[in-house]
PDB file of N, CA and C in Angstrom:
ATOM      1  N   UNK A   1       0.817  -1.187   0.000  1.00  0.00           N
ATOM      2  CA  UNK A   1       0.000   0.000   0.000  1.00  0.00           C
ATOM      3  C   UNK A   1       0.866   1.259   0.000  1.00  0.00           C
ATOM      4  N   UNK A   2       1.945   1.306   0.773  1.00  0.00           N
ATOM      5  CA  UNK A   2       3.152   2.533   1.049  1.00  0.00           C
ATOM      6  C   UNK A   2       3.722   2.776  -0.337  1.00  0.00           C
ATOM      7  N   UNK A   3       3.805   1.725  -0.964  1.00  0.00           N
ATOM      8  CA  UNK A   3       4.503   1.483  -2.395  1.00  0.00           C
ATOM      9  C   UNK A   3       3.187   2.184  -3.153  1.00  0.00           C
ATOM     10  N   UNK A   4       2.191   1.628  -3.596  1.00  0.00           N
ATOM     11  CA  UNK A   4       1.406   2.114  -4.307  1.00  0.00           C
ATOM     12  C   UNK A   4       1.412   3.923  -4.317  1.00  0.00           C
ATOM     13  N   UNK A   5       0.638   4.251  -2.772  1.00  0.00           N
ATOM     14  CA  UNK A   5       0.741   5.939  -2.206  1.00  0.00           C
ATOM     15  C   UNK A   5       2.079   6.606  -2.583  1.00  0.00           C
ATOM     16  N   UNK A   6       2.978   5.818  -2.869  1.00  0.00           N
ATOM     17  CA  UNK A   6       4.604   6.761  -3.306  1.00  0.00           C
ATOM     18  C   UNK A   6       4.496   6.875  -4.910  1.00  0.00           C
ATOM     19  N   UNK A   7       3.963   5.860  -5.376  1.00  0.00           N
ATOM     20  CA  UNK A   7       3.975   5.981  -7.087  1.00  0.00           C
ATOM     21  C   UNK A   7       3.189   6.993  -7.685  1.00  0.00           C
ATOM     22  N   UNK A   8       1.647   6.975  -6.845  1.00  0.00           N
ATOM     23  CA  UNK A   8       0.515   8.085  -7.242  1.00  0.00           C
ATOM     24  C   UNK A   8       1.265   9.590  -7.089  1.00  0.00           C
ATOM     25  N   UNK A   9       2.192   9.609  -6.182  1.00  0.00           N
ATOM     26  CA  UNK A   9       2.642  11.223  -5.394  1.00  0.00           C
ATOM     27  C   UNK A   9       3.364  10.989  -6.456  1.00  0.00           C
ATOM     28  N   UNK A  10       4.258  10.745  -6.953  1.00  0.00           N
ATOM     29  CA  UNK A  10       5.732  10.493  -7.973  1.00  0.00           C
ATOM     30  C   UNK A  10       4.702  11.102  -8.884  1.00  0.00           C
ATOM     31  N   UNK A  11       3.780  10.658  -9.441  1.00  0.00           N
ATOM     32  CA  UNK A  11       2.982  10.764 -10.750  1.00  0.00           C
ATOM     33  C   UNK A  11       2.055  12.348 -10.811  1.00  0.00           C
ATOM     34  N   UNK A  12       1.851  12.834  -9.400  1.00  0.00           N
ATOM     35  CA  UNK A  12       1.167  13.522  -9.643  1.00  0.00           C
ATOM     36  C   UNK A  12       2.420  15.026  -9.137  1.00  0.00           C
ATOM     37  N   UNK A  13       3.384  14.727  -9.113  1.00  0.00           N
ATOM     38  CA  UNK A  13       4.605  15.551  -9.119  1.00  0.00           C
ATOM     39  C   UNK A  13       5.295  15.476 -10.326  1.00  0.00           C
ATOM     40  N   UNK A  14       5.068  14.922 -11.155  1.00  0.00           N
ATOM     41  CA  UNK A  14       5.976  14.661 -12.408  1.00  0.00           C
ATOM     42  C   UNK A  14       6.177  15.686 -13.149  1.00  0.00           C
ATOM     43  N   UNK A  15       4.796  16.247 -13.815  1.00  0.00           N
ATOM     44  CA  UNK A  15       4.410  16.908 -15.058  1.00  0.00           C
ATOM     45  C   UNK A  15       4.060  18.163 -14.370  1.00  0.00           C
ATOM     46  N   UNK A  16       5.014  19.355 -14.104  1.00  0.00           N
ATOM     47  CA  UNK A  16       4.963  20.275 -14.003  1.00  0.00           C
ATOM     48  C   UNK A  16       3.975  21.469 -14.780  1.00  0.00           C
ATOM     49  N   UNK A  17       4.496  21.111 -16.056  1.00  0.00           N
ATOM     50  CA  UNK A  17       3.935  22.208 -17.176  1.00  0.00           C
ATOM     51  C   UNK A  17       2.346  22.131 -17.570  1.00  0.00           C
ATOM     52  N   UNK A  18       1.650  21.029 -17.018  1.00  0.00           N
ATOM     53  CA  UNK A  18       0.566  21.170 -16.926  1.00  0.00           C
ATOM     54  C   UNK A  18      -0.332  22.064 -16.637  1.00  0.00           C
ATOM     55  N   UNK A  19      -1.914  22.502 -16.763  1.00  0.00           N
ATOM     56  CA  UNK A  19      -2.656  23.208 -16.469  1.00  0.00           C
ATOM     57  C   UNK A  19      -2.376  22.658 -14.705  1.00  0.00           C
ATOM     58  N   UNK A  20      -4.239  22.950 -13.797  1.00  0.00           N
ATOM     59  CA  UNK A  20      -4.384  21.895 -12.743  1.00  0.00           C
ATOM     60  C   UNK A  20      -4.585  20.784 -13.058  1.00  0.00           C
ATOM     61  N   UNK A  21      -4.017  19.633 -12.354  1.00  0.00           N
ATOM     62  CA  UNK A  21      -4.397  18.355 -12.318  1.00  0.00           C
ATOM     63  C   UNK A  21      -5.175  18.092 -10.861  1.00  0.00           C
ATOM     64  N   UNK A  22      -6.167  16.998 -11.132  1.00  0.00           N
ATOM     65  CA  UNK A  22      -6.809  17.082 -10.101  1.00  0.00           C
ATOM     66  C   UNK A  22      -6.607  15.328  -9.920  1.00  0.00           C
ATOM     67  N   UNK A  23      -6.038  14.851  -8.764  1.00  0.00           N
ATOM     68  CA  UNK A  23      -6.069  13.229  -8.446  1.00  0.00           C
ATOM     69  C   UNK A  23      -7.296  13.143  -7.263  1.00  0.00           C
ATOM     70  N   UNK A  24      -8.034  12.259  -8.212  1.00  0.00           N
ATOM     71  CA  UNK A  24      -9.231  11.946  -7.342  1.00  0.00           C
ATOM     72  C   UNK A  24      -9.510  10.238  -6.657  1.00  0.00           C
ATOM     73  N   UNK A  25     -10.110   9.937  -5.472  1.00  0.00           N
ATOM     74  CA  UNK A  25     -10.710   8.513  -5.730  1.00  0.00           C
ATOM     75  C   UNK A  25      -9.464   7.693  -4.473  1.00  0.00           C
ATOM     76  N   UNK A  26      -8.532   9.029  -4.070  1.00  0.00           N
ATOM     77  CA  UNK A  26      -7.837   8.832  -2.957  1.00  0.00           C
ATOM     78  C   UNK A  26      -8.123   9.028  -1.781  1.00  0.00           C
ATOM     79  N   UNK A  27      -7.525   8.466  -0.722  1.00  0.00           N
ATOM     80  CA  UNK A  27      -7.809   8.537   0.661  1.00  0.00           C
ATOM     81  C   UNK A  27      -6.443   8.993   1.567  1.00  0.00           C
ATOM     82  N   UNK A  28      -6.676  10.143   0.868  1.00  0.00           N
ATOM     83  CA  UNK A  28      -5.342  11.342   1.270  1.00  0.00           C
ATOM     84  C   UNK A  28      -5.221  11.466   2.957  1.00  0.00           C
ATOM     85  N   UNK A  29      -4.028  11.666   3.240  1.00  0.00           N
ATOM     86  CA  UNK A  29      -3.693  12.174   4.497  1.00  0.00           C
ATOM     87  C   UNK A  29      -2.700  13.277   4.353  1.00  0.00           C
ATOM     88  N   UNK A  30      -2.444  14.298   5.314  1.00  0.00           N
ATOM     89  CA  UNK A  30      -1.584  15.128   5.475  1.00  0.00           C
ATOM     90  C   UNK A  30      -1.358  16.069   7.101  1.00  0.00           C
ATOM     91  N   UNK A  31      -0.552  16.383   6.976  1.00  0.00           N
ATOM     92  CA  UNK A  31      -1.140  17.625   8.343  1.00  0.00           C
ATOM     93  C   UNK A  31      -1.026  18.603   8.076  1.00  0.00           C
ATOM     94  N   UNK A  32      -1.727  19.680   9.391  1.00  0.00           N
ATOM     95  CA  UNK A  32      -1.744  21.043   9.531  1.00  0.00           C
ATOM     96  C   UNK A  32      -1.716  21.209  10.617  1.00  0.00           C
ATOM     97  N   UNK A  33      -0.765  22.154  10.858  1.00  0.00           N
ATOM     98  CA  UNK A  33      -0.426  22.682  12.394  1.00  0.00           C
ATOM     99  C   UNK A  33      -0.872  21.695  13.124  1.00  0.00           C
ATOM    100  N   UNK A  34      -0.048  20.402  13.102  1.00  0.00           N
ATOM    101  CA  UNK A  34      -0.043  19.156  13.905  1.00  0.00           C
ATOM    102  C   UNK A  34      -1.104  18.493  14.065  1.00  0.00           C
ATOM    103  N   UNK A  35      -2.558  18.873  13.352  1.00  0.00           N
ATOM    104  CA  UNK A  35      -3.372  17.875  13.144  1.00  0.00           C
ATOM    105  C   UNK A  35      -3.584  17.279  11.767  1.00  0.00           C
ATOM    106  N   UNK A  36      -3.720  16.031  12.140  1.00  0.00           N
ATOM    107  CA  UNK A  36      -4.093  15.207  10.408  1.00  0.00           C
ATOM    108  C   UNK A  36      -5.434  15.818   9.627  1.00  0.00           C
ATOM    109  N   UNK A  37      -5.153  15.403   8.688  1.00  0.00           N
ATOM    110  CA  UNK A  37      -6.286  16.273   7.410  1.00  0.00           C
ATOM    111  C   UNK A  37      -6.322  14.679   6.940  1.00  0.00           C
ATOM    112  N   UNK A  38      -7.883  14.520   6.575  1.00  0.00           N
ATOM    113  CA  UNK A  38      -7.829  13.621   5.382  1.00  0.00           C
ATOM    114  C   UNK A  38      -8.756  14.421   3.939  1.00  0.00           C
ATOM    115  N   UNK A  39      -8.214  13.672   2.976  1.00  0.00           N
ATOM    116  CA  UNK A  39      -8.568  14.097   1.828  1.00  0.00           C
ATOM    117  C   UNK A  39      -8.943  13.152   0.758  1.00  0.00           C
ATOM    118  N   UNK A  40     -10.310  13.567   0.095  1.00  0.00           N
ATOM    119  CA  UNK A  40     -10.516  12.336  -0.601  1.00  0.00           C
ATOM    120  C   UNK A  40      -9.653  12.706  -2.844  1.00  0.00           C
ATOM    121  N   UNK A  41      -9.436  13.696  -2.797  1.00  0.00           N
ATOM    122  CA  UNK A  41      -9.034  14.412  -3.869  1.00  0.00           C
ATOM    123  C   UNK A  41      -8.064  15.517  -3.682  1.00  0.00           C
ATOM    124  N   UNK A  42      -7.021  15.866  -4.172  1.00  0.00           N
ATOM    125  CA  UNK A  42      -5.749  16.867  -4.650  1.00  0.00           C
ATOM    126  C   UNK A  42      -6.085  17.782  -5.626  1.00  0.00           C
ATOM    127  N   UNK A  43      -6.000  19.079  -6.118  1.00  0.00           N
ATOM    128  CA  UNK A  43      -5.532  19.315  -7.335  1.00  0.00           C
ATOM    129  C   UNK A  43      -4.244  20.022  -7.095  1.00  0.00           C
ATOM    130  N   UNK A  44      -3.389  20.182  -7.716  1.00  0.00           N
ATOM    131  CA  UNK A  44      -2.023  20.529  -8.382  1.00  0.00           C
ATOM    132  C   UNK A  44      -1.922  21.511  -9.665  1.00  0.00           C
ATOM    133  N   UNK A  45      -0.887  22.273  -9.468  1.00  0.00           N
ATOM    134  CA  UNK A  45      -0.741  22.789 -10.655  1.00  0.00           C
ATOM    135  C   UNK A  45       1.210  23.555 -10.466  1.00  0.00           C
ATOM    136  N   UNK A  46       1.544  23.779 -11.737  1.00  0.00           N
ATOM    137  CA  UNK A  46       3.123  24.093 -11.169  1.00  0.00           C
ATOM    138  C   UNK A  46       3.776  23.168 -10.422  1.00  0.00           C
ATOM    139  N   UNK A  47       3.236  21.718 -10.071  1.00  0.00           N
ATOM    140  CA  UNK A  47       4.625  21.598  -8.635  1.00  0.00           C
ATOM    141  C   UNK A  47       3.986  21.457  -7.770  1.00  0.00           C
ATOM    142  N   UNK A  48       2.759  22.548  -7.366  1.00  0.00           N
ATOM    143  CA  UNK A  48       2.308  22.961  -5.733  1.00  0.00           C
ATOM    144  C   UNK A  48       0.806  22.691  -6.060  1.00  0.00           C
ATOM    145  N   UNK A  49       0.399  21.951  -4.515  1.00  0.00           N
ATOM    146  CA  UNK A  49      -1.017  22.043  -4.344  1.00  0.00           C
ATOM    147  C   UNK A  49      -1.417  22.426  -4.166  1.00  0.00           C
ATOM    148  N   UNK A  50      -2.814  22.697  -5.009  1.00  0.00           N
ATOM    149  CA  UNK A  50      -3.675  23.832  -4.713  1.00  0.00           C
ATOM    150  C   UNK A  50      -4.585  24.338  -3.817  1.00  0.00           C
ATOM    151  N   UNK A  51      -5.369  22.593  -3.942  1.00  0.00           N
ATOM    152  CA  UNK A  51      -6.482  22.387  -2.959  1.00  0.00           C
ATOM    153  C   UNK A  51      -6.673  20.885  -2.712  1.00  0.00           C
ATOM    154  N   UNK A  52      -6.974  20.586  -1.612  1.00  0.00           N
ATOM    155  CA  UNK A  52      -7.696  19.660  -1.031  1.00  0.00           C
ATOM    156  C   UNK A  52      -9.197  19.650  -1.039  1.00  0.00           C
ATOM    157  N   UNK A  53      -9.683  18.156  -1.477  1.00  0.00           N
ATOM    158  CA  UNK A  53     -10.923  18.075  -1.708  1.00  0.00           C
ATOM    159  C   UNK A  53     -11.175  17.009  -0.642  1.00  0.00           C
ATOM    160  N   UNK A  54     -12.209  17.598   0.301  1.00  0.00           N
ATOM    161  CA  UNK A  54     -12.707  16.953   1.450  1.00  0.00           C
ATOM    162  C   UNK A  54     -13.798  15.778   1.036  1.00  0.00           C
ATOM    163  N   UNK A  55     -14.590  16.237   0.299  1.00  0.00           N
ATOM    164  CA  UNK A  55     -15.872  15.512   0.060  1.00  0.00           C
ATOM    165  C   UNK A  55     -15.639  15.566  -1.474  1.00  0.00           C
ATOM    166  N   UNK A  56     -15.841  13.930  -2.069  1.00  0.00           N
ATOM    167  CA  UNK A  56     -16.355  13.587  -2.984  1.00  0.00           C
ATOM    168  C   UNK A  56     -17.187  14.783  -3.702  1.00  0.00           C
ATOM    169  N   UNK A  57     -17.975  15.165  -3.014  1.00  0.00           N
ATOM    170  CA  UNK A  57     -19.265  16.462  -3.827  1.00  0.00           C
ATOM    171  C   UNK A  57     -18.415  17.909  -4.229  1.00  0.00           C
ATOM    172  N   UNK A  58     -17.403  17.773  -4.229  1.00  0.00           N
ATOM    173  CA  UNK A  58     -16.923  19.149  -4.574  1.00  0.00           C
ATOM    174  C   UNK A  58     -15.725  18.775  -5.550  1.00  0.00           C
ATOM    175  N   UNK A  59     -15.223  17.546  -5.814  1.00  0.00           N
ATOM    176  CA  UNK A  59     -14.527  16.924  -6.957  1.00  0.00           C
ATOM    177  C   UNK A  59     -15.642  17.252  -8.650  1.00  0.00           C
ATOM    178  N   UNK A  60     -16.835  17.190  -7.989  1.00  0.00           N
ATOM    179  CA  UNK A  60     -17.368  17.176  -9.530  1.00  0.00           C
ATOM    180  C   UNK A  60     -17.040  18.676 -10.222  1.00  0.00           C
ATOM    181  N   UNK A  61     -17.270  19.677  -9.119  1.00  0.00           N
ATOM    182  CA  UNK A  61     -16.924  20.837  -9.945  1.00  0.00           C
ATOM    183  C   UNK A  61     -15.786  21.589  -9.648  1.00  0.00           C
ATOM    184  N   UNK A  62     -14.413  20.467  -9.652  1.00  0.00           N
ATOM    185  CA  UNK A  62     -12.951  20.937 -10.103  1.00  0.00           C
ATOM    186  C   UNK A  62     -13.219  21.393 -11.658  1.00  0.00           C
ATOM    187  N   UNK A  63     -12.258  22.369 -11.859  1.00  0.00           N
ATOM    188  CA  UNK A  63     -12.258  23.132 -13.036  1.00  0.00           C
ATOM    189  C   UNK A  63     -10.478  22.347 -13.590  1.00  0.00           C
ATOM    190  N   UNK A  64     -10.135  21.357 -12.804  1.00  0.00           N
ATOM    191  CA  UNK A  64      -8.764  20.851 -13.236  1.00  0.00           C
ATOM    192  C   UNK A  64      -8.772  20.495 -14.641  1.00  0.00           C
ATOM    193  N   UNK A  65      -7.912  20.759 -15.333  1.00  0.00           N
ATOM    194  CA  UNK A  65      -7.963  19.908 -17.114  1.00  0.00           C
ATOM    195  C   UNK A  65      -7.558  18.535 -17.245  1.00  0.00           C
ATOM    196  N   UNK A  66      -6.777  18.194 -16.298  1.00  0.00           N
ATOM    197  CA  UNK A  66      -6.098  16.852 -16.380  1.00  0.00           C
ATOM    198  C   UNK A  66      -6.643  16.096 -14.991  1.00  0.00           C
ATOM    199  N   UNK A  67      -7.319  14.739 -15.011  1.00  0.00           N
ATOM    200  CA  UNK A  67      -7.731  14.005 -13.980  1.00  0.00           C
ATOM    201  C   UNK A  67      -7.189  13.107 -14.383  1.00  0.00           C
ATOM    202  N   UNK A  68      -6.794  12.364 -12.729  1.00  0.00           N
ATOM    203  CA  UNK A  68      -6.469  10.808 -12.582  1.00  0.00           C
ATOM    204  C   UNK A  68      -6.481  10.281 -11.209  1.00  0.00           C
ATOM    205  N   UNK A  69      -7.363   9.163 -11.724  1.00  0.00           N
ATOM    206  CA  UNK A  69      -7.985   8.529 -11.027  1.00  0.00           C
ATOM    207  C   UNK A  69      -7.064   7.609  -9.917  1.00  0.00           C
ATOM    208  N   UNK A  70      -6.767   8.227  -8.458  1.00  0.00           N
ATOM    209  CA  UNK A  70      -6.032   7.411  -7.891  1.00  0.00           C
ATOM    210  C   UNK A  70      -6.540   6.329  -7.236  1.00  0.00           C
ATOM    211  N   UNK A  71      -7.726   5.185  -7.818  1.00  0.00           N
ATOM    212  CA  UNK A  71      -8.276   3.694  -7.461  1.00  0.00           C
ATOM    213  C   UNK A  71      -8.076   3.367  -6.263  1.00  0.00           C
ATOM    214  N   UNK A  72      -8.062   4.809  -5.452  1.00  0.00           N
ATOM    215  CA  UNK A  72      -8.406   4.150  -4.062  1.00  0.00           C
ATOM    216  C   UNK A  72      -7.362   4.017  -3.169  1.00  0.00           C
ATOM    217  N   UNK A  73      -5.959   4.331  -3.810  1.00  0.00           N
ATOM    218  CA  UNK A  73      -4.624   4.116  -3.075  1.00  0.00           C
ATOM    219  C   UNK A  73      -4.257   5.412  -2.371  1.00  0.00           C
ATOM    220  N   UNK A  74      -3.498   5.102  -1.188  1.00  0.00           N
ATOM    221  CA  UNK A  74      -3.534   6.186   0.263  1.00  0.00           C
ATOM    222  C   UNK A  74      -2.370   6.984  -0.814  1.00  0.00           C
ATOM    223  N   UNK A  75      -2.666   8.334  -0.632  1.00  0.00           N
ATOM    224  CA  UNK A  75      -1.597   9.407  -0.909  1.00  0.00           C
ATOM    225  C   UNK A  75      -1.757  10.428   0.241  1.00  0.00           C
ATOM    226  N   UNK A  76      -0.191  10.230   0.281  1.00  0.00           N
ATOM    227  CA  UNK A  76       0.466  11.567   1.861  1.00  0.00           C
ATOM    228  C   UNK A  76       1.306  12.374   1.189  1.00  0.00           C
ATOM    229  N   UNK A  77       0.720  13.718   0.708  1.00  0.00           N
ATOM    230  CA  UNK A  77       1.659  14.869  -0.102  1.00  0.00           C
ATOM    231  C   UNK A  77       2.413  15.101   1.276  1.00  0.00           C
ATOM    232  N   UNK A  78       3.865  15.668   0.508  1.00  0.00           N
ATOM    233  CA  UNK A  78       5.148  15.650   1.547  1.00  0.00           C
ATOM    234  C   UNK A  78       4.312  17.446   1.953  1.00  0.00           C
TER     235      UNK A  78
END
């Protein structure tokens, strides 16, 4: 599973020159000021994330150009 969550982050760090990309269909973790965040969706753009998508219901109206579907595998942006 650690393996999988490192390949999705690799992938969704890759392609810089992109518009936003938005990775959805994950079961994101991260922190903030020492508490955990979970996240079910990312978008990206440049390098840097943009936003965290809490709820499924607010993935439908990402304006990202590029989606991919992370099938469910844990991603922890550094």
């Amino acid at each position: 599973m650690l393996k999988t969550g490192f390949a999705l982050l690799l992938i969704c760090l890759a392609n810089f020159s992109q518009a936003a990309t938005l990775v959805y269909n994950v079961q994101g973790y991260t922190m903030d000021q020492g508490r955990r965040v979970s996240f079910v969706a990312l978008e990206y753009e440049d390098g840097v994330i943009t936003r965290l998508h809490h709820s499924a219901d607010t993935v439908v109206g990402s304006a990202a150009t590029e989606r991919i579907d992370g099938e469910g595998a844990t991603c922890c942006p550094a």
